[in-house]
C-alpha atoms as a PDB file:
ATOM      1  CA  UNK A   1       7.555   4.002  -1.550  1.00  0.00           C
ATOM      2  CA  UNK A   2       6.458   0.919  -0.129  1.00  0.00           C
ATOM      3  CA  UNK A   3       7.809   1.848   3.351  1.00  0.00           C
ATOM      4  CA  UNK A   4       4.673   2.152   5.662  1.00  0.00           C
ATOM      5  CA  UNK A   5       7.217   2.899   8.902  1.00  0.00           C
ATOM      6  CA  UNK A   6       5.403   4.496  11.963  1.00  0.00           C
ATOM      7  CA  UNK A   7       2.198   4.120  10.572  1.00  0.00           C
ATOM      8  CA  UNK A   8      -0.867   3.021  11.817  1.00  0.00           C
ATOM      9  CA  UNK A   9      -3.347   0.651   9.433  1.00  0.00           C
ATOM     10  CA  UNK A  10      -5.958  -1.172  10.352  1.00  0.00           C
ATOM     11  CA  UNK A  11      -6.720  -4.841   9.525  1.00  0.00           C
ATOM     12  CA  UNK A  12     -10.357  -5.856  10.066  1.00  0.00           C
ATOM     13  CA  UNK A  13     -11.139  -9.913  10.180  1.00  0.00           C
ATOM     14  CA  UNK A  14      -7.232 -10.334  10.953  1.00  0.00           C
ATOM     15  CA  UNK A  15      -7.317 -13.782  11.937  1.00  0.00           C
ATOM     16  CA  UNK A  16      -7.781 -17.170  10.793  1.00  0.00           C
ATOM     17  CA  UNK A  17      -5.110 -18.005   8.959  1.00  0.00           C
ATOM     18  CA  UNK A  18      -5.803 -16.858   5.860  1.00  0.00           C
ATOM     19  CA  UNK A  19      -5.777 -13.437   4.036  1.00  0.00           C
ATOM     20  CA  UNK A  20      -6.007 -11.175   7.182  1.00  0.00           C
ATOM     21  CA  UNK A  21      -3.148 -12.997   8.951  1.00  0.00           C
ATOM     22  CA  UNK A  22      -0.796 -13.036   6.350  1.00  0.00           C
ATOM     23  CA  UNK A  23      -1.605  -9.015   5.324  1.00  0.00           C
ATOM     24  CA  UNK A  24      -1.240  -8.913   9.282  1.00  0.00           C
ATOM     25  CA  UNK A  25       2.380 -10.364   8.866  1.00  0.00           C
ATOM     26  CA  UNK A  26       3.331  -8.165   5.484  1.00  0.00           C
ATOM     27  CA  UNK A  27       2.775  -4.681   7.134  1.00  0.00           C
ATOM     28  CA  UNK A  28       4.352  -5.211  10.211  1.00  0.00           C
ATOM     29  CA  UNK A  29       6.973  -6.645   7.476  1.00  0.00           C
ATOM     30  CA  UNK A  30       6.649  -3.074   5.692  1.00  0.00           C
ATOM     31  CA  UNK A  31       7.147  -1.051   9.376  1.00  0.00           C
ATOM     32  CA  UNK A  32       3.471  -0.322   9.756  1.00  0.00           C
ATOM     33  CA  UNK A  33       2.214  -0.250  13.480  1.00  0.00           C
ATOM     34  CA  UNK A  34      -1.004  -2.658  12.806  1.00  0.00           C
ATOM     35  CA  UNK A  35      -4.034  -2.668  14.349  1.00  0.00           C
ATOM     36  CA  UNK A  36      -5.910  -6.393  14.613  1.00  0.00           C
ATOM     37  CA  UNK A  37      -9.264  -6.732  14.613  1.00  0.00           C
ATOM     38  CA  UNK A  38     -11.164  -9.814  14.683  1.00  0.00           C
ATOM     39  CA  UNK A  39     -14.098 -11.062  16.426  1.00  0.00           C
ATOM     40  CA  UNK A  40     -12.973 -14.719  17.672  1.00  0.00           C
ATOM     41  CA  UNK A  41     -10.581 -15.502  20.085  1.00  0.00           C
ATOM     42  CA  UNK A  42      -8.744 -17.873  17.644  1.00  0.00           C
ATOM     43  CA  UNK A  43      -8.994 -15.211  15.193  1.00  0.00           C
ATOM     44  CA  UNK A  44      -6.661 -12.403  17.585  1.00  0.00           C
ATOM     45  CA  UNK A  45      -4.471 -15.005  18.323  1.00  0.00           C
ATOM     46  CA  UNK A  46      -3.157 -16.065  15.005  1.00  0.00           C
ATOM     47  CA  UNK A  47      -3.007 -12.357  14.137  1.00  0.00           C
ATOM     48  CA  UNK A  48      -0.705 -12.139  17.125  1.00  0.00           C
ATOM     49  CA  UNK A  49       1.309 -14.936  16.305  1.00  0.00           C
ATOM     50  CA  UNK A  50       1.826 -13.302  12.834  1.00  0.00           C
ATOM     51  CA  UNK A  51       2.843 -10.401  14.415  1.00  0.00           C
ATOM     52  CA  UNK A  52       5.444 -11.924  16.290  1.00  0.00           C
ATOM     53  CA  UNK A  53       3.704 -11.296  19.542  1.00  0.00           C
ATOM     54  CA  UNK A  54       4.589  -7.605  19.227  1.00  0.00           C
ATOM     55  CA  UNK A  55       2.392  -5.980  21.788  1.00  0.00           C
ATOM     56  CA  UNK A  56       4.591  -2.816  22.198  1.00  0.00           C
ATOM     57  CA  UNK A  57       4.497  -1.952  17.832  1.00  0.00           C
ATOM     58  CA  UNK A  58       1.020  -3.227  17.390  1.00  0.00           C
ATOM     59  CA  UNK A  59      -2.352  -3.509  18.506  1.00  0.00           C
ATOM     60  CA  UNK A  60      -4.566  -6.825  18.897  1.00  0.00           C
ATOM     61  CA  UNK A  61      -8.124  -6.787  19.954  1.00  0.00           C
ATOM     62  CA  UNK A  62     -11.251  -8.796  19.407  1.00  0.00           C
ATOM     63  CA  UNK A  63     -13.862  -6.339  18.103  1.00  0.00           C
ATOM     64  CA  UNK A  64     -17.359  -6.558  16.827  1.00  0.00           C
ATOM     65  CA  UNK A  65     -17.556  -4.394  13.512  1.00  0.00           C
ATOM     66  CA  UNK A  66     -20.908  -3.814  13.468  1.00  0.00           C
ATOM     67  CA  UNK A  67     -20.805  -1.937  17.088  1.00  0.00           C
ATOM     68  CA  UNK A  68     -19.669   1.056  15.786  1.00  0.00           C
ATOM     69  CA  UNK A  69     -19.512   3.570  19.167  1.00  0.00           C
ATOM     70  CA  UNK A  70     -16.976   0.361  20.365  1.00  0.00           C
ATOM     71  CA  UNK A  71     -15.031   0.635  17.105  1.00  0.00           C
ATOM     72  CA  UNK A  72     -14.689   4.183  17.243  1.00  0.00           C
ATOM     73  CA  UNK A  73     -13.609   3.941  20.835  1.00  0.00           C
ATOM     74  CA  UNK A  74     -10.751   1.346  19.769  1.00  0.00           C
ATOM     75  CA  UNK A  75      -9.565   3.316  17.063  1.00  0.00           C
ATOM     76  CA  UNK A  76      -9.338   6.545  18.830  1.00  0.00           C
ATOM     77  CA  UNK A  77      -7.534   4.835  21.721  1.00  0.00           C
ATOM     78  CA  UNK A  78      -5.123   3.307  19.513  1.00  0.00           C
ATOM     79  CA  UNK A  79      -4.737   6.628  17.478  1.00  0.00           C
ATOM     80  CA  UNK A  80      -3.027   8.203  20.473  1.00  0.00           C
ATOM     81  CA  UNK A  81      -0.480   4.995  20.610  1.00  0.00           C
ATOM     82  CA  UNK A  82       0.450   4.862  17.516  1.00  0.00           C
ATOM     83  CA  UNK A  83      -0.258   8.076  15.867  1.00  0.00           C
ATOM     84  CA  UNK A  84      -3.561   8.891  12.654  1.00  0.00           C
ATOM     85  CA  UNK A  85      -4.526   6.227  11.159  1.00  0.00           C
ATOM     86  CA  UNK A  86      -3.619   6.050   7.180  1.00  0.00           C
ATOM     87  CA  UNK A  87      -5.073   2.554   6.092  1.00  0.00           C
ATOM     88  CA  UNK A  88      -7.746   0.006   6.582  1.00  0.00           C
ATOM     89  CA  UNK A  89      -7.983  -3.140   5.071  1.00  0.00           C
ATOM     90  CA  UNK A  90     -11.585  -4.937   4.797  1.00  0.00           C
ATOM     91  CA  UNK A  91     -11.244  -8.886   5.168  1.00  0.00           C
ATOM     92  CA  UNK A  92     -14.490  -9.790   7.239  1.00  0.00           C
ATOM     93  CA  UNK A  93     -16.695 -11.892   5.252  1.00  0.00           C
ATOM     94  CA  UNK A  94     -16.724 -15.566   3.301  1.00  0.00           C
ATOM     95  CA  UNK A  95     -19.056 -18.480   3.609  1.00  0.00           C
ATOM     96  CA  UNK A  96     -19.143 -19.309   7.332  1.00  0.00           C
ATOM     97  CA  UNK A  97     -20.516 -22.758   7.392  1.00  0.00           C
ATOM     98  CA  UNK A  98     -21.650 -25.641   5.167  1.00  0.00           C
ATOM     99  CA  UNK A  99     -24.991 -24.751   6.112  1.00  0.00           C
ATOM    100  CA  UNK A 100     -24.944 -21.545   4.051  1.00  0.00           C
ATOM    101  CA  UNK A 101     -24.925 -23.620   0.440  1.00  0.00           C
ATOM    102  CA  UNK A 102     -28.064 -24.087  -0.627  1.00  0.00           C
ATOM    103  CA  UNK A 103     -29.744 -23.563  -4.034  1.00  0.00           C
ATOM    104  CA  UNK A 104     -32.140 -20.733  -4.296  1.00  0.00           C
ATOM    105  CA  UNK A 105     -34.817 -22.307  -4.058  1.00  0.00           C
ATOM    106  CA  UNK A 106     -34.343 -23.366  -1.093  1.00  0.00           C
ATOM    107  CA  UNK A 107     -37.320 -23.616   1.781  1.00  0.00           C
ATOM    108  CA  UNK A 108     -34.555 -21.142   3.595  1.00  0.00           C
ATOM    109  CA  UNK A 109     -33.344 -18.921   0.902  1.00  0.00           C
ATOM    110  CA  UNK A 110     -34.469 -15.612   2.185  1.00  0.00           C
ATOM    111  CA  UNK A 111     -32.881 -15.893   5.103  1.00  0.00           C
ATOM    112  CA  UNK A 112     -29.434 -17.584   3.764  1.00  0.00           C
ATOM    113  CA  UNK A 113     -29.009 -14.908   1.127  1.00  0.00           C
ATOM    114  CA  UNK A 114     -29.805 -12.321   4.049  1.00  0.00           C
ATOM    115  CA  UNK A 115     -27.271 -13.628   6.553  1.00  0.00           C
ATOM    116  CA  UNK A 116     -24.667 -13.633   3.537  1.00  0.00           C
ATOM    117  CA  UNK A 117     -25.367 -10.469   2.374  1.00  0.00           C
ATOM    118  CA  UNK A 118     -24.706  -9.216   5.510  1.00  0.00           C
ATOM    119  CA  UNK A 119     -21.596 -10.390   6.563  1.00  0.00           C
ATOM    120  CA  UNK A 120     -20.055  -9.772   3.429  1.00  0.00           C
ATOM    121  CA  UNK A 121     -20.857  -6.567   3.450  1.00  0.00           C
ATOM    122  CA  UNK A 122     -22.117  -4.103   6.155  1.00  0.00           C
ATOM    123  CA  UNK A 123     -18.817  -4.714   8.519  1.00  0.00           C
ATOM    124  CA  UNK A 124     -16.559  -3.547   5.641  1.00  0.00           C
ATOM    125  CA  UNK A 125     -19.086  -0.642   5.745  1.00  0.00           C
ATOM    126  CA  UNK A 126     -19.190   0.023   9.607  1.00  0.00           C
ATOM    127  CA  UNK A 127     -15.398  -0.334   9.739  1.00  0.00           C
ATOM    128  CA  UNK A 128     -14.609   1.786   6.840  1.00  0.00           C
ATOM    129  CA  UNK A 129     -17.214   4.942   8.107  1.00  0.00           C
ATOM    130  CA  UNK A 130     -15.336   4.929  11.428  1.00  0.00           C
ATOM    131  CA  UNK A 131     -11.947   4.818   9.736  1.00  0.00           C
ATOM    132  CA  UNK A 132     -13.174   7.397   6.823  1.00  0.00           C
ATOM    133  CA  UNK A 133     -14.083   9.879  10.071  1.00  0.00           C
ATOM    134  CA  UNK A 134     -10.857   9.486  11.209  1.00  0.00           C
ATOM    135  CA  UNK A 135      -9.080  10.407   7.880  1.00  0.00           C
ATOM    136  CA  UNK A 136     -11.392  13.041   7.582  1.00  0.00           C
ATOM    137  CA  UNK A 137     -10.399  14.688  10.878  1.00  0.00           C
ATOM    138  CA  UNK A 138      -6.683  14.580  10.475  1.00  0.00           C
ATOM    139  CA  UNK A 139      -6.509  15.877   7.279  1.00  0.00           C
ATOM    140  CA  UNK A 140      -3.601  13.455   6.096  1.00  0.00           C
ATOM    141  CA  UNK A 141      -5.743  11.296   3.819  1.00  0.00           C
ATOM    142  CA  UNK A 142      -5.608   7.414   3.481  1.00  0.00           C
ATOM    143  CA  UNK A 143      -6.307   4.124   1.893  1.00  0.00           C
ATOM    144  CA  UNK A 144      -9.163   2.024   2.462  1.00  0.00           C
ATOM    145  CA  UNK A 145      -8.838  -2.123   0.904  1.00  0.00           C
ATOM    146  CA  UNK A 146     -12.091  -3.860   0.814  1.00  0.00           C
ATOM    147  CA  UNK A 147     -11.707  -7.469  -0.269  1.00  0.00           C
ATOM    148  CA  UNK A 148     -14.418  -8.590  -2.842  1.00  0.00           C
ATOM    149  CA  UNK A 149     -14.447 -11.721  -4.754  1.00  0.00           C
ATOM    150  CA  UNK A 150     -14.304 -12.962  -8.416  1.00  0.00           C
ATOM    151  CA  UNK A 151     -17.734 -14.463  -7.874  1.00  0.00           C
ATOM    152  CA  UNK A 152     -19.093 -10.645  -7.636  1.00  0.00           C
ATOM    153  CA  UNK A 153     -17.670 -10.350 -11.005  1.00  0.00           C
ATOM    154  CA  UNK A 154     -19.660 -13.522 -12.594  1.00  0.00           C
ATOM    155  CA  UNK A 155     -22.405 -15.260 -10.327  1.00  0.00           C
ATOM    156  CA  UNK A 156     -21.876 -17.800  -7.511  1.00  0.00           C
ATOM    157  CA  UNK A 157     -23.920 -21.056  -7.591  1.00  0.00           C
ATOM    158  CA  UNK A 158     -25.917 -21.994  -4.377  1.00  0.00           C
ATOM    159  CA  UNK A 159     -24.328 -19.149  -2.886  1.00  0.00           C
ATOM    160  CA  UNK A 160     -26.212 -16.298  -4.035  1.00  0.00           C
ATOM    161  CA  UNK A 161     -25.970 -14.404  -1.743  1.00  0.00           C
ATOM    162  CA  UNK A 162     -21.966 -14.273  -1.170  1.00  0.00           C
ATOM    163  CA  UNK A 163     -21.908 -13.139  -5.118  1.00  0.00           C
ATOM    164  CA  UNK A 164     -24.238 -10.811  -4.392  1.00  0.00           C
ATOM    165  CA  UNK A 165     -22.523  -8.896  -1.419  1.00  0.00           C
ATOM    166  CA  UNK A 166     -19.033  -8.859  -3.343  1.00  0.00           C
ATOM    167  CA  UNK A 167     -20.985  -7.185  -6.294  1.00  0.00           C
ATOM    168  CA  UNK A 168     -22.110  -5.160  -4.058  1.00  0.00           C
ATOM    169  CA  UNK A 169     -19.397  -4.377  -2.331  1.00  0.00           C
ATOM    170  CA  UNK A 170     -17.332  -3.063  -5.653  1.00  0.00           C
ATOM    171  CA  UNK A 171     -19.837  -0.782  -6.149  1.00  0.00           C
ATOM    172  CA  UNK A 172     -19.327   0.756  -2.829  1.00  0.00           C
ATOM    173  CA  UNK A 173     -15.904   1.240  -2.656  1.00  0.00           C
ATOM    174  CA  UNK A 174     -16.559   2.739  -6.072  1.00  0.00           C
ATOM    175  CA  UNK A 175     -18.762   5.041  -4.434  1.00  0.00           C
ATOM    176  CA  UNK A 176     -16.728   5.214  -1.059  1.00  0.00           C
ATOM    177  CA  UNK A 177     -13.646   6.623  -3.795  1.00  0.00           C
ATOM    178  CA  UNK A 178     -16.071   8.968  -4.771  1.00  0.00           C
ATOM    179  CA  UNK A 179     -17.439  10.470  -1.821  1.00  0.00           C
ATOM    180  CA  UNK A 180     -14.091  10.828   0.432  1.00  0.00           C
ATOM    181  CA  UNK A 181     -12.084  11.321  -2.172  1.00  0.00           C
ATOM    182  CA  UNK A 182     -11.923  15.255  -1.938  1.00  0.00           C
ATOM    183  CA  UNK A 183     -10.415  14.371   1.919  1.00  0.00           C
ATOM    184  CA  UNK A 184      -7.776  12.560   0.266  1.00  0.00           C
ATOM    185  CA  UNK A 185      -8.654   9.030   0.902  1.00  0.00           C
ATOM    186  CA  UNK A 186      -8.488   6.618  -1.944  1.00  0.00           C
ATOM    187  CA  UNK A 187     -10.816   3.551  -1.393  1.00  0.00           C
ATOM    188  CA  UNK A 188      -9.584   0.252  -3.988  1.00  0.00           C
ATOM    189  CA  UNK A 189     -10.674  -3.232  -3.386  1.00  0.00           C
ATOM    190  CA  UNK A 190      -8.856  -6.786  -4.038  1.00  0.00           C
ATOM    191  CA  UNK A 191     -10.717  -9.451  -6.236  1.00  0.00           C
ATOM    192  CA  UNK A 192      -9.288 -12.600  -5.291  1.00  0.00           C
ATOM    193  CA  UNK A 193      -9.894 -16.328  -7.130  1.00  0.00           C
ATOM    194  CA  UNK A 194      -9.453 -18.982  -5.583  1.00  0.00           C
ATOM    195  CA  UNK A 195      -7.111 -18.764  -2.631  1.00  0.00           C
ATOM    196  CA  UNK A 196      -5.744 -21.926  -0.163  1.00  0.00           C
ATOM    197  CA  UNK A 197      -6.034 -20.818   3.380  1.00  0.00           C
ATOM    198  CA  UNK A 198      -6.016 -22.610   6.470  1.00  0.00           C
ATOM    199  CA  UNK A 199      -9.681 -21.503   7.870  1.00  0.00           C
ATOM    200  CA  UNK A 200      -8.340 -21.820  11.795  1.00  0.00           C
ATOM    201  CA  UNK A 201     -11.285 -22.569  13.921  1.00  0.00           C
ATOM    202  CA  UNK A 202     -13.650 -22.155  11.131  1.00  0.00           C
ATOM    203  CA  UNK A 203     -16.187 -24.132   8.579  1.00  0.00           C
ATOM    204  CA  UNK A 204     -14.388 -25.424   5.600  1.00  0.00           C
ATOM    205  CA  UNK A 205     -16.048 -26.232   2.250  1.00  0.00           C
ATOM    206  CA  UNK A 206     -13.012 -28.911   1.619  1.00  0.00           C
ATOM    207  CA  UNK A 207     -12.578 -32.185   2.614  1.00  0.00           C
ATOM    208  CA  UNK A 208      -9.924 -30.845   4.421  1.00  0.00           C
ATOM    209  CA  UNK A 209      -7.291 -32.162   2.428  1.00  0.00           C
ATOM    210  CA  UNK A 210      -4.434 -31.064   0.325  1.00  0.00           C
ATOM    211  CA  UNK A 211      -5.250 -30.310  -3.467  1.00  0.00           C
ATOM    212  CA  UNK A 212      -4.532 -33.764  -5.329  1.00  0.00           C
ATOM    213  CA  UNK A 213      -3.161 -33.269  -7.886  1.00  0.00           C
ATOM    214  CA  UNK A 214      -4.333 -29.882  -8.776  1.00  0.00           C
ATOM    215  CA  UNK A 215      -7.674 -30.952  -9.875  1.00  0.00           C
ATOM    216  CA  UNK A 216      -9.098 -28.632 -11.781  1.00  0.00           C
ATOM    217  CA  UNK A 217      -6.327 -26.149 -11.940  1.00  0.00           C
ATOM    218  CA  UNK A 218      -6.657 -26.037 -15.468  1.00  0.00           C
ATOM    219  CA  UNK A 219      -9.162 -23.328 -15.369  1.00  0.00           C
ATOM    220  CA  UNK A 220      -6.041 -21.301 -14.023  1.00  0.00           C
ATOM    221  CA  UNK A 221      -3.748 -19.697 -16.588  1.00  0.00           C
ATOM    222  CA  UNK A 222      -0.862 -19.838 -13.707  1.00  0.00           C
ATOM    223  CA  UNK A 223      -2.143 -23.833 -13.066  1.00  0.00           C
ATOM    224  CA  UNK A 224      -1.997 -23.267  -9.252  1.00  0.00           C
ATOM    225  CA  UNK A 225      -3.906 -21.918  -6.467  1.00  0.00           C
ATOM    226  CA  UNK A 226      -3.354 -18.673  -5.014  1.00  0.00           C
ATOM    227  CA  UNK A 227      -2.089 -18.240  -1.551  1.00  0.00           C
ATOM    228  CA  UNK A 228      -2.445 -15.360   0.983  1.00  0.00           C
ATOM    229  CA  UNK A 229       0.157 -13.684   0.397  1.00  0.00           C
ATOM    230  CA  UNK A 230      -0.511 -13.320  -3.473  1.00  0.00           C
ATOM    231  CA  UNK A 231      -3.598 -10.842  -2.336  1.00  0.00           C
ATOM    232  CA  UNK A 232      -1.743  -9.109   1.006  1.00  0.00           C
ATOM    233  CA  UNK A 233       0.920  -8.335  -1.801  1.00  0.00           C
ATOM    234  CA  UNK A 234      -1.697  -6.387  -3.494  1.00  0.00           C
ATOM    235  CA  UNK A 235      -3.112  -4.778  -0.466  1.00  0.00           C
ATOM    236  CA  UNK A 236       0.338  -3.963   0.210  1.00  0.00           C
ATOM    237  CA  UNK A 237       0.802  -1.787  -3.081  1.00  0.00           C
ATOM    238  CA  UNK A 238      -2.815  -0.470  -2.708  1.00  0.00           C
ATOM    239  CA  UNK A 239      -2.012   0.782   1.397  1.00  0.00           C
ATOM    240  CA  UNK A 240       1.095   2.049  -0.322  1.00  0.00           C
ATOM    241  CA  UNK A 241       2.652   5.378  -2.329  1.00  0.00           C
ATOM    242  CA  UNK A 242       3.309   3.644  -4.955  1.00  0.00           C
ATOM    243  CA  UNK A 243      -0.819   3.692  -5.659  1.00  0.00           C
ATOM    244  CA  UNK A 244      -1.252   7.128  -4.899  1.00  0.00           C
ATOM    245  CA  UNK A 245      -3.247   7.868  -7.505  1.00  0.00           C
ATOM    246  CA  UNK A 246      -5.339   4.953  -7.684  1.00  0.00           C
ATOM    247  CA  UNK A 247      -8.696   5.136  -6.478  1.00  0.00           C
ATOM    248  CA  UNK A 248     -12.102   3.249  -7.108  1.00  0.00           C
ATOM    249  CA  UNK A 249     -10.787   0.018  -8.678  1.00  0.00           C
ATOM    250  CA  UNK A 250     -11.075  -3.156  -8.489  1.00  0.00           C
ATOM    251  CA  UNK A 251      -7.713  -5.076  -8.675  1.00  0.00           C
ATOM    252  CA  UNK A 252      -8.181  -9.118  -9.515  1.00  0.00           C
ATOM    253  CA  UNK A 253      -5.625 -11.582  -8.035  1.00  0.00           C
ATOM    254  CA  UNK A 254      -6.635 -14.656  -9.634  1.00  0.00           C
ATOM    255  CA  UNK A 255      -3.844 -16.250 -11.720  1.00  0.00           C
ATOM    256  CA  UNK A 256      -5.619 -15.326 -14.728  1.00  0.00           C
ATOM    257  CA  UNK A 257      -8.957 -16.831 -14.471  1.00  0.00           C
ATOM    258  CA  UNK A 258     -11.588 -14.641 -14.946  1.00  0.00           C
ATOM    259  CA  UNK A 259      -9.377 -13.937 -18.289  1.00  0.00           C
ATOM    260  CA  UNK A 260     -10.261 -17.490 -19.615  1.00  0.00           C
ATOM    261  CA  UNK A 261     -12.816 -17.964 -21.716  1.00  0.00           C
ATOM    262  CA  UNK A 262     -15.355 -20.235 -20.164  1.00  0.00           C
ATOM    263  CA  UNK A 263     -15.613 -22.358 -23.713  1.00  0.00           C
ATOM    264  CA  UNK A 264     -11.975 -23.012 -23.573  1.00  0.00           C
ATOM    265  CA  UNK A 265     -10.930 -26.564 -23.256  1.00  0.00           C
ATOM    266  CA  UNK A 266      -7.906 -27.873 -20.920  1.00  0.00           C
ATOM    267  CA  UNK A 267      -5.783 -27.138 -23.962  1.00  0.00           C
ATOM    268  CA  UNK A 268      -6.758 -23.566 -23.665  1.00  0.00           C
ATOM    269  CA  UNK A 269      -8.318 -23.987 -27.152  1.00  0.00           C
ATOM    270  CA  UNK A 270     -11.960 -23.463 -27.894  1.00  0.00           C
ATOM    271  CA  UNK A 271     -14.181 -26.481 -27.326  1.00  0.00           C
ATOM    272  CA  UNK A 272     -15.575 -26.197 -31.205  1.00  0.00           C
ATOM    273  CA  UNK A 273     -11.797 -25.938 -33.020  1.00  0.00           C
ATOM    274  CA  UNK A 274     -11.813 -29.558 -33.697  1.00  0.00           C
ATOM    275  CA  UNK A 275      -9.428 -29.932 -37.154  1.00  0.00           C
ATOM    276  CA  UNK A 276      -7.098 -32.580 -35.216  1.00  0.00           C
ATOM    277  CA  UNK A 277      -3.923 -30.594 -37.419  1.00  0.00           C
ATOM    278  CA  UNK A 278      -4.592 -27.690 -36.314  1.00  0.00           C
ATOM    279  CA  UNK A 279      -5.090 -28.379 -32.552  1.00  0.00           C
ATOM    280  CA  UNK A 280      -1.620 -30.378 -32.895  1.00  0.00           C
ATOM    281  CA  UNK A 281      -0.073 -27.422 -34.468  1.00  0.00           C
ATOM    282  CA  UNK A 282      -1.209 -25.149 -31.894  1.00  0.00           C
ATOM    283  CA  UNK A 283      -0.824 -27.124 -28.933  1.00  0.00           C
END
């Protein structure tokens, strides 16, 4: 049930390294035909390389979302190659560059928040309309992914308007589950925590380095990172049979975190159960 042979999905913001590539590299994985959409140069050709450089199973091309007559073009054309297309998977999106951070009062806010907001969410929109249009015409339903964030579930410091958009965003696909779901698609999304990716050819809020020691991985029930290919697993299931009947959720992939109290100290006790027995008996 998770066989996805001869099928065509789409993966939006494919590239990079990160998330996209690696659900890229899991389809293909699953027998999916898989269409690659990113807008960089470095972006298609990662998502190439994931694909093994399979030109004659799958489809690589450097896209704008937003232009949606273009998208609908590419789609269409591809349709005929490899047949209707069943899934999408949203990816486009993050915190593009350092220059993004900024408190909220900042002399720049309005337009920071704006330029977040927007590329965190109205791609994923514009791509899932044109695939939705699709579905709707072929009459063999689908599965639309949108990936949101646990900072839509909670609030994201400095970057308000990332937080924002993700919220956002859950609510859509809520409403996206709703609205298409009498033509048989089911629209999810994935909540990921934190997640190590590579970033190829793009801004990175690191220092670049690996995580030393796992600082701070004791907010993290599973005291690690995620990786990539913890959320394509999910998008995986979610593209898949096996999720048939799920619709208009949000999924989290984030070792447990947004299950931990915030008052809990690296013990996982609370900070105000001080009795030195009892924290010795428990821990």
């Amino acid at each position: 049930m998770l066989d996805l042979a001869g099928k065509l999905y789409v993966v939006a913001g494919a590239g990079g390294g990160g998330i996209g590539t690696e659900t890229c590299a899991m389809l293909a994985s699953a027998g999916a035909h898989v269409l690659a959409l990113d807008k960089t140069t470095t972006g298609c050709t990662s998502a190439l390389a994931a694909l093994g450089g399979d030109t004659e199973r799958h489809g690589v091309i450097q896209a704008d979302l937003e232009h949606e007559a273009e998208l609908a073009g590419i789609l269409a054309r591809e349709q005929q190659r490899f047949g209707p297309v069943r899934g999408l998977v949203n990816i486009v999106g993050g915190i593009p560059a350092r220059e993004l951070v900024a408190p909220l009062l900042d002399a720049d806010a309005l337009a920071t928040f704006e330029q977040l907001m927007h590329l965190n969410l109205i791609p994923a929109l514009a791509a899932s309309r044109a695939v939705a249009e699709l579905m709707t015409a072929h009459r063999q339903g689908g599965s639309i992914v949108n990936t949101a964030s646990a900072s839509g579930h909670v609030s994201m410091a400095f970057a308000g308007g990332y937080g924002a958009a993700k919220a956002a965003l859950m609510n859509l696909t809520r409403t996206m589950a709703v609205e298409w779901g009498r033509c048989g698609i089911r629209a999810n999304a994935v909540s990921p925590g934190t997640i190590r990716t590579a970033k190829i050819g793009r801004d990175t809020l690191s220092t670049g380095q690996a995580d030393s020691g796992e600082e701070g991985m004791g907010v993290i029930p599973l005291n690690r990172r995620g990786l990539p290919r913890d959320v394509s697993g999910v998008i995986l299931f979610l593209l898949s049979d096996l999720a048939a009947y799920v619709s208009g959720q949000v999924i989290g992939v984030d070792g447990g975190m947004m299950a931990r109290p915030p008052y809990n100290d690296a013990s996982e006790l609370p900070v105000f159960m001080v009795d030195p027995a009892l924290r010795e008996r428990l821990t």
